[in-house]
C-alpha atoms as a PDB file:
ATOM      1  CA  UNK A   1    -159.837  54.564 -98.578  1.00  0.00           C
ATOM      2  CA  UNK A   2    -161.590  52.180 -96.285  1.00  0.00           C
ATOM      3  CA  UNK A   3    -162.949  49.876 -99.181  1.00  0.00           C
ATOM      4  CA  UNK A   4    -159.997  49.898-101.092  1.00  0.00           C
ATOM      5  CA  UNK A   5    -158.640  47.530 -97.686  1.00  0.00           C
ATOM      6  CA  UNK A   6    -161.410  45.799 -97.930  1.00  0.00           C
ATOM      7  CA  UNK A   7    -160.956  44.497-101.208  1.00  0.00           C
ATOM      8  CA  UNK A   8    -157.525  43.845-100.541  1.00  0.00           C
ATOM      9  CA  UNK A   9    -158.336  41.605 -97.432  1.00  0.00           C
ATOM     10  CA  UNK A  10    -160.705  39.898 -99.168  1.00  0.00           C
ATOM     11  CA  UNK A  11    -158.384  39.266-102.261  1.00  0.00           C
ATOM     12  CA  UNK A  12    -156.370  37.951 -99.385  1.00  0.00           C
ATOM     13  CA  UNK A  13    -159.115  35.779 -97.729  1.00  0.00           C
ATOM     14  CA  UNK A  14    -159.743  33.972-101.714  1.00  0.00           C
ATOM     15  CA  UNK A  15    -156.023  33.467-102.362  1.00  0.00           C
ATOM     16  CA  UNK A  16    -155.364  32.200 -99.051  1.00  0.00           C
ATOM     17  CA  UNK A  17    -159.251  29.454 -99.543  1.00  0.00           C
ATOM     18  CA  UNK A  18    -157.620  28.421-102.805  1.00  0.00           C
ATOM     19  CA  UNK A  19    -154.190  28.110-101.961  1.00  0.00           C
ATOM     20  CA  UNK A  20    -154.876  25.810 -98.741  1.00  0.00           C
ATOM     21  CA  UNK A  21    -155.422  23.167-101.440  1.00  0.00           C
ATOM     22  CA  UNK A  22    -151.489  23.459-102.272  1.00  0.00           C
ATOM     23  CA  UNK A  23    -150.648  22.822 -99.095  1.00  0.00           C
ATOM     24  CA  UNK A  24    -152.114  19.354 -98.792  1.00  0.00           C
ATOM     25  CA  UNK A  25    -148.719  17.933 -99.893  1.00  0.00           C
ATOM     26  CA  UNK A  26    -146.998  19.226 -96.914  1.00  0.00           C
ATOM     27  CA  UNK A  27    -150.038  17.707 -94.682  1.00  0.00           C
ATOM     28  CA  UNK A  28    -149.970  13.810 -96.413  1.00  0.00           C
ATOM     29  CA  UNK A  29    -147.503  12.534 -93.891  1.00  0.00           C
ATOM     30  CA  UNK A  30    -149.094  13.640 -90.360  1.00  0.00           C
ATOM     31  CA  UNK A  31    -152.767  12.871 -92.137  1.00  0.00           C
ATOM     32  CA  UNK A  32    -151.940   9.284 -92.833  1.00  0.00           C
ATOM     33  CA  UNK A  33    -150.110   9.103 -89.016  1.00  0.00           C
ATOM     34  CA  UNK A  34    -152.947  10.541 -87.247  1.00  0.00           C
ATOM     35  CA  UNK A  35    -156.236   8.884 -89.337  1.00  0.00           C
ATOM     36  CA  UNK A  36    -154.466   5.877 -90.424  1.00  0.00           C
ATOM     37  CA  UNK A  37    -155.051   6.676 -93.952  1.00  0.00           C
ATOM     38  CA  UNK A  38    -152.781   4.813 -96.726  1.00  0.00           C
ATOM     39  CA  UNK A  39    -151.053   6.697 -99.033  1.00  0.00           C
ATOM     40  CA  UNK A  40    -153.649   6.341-101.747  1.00  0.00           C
ATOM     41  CA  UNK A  41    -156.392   7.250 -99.447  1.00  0.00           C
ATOM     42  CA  UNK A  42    -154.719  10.371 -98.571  1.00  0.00           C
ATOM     43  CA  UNK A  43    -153.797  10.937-102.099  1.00  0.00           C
ATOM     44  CA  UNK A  44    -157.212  10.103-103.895  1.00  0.00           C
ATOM     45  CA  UNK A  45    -158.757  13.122-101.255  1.00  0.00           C
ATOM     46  CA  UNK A  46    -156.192  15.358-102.551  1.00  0.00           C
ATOM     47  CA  UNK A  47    -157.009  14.679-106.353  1.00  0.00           C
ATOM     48  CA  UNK A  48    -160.920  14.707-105.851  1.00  0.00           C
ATOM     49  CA  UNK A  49    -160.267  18.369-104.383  1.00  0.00           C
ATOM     50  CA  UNK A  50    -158.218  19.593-107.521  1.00  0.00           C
ATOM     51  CA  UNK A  51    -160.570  17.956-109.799  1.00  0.00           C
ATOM     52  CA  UNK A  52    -163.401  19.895-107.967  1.00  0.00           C
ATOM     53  CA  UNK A  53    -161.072  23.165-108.230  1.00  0.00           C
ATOM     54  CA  UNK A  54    -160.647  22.833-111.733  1.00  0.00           C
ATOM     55  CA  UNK A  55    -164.463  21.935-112.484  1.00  0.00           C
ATOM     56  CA  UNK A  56    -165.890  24.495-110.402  1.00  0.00           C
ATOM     57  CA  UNK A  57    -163.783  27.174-111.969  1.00  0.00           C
ATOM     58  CA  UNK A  58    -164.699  26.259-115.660  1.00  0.00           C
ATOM     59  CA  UNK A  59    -168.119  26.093-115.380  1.00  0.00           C
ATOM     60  CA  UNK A  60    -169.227  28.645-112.620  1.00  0.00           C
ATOM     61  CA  UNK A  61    -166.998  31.195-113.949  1.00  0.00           C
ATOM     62  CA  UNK A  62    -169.709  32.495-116.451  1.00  0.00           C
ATOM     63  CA  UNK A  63    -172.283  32.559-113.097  1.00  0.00           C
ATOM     64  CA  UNK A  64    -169.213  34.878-111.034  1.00  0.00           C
ATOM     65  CA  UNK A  65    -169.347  37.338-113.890  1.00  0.00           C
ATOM     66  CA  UNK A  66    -173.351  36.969-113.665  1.00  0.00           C
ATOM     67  CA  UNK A  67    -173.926  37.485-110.560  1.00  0.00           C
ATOM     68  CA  UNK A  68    -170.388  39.832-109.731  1.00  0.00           C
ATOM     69  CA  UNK A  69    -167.229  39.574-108.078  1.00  0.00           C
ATOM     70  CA  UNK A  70    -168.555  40.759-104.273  1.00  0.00           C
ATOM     71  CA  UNK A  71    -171.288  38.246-104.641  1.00  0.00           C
ATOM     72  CA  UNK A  72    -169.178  35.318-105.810  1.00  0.00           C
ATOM     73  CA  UNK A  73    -166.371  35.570-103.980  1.00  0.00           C
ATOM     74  CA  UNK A  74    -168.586  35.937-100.769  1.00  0.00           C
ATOM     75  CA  UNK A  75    -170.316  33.143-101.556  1.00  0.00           C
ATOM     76  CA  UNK A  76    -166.628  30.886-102.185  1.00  0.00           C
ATOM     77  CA  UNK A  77    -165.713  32.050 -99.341  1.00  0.00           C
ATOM     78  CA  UNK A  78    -169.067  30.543 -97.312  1.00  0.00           C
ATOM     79  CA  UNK A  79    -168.362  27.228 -99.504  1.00  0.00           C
ATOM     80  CA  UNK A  80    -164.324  26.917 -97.920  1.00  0.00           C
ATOM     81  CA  UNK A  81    -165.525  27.311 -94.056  1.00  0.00           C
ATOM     82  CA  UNK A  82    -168.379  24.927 -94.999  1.00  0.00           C
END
């Protein structure tokens, strides 16, 4: 029974690394107040990061199912707190 919430916190933990990307639209505003970024700075950080999502996931997708799901998604995780 133990593992079983394991795998469900960790499911957690990944949805919760990928999803912080969403967010970035709600953080634009106090970014460019507080770093006195333009609105195209702010925005061009926020497209680089998609493009990486989408890359990343198309072509290490075959090396997750290589190398397995505990494996991979440990190793996402590392990449996020990076």
């Amino acid at each position: 029974m133990r593992n079983r919430w394991l795998i469900a916190l960790a499911a957690i933990g990944l949805h919760i690394s990928i999803g912080s990307v969403y967010a970035w639209s709600v953080l634009t505003r106090p970014i460019m107040v507080d770093m006195g970024f333009t609105l195209s700075q702010t925005t061009w950080t926020f497209s680089l990061a998609i493009l990486m999502l989408g890359l990343s996931a198309g072509f290490l997708g075959s090396f997750a199912e290589k190398i397995g799901p505990k494996k991979s998604g440990l190793l996402a995780m590392l990449f996020w707190w990076a």
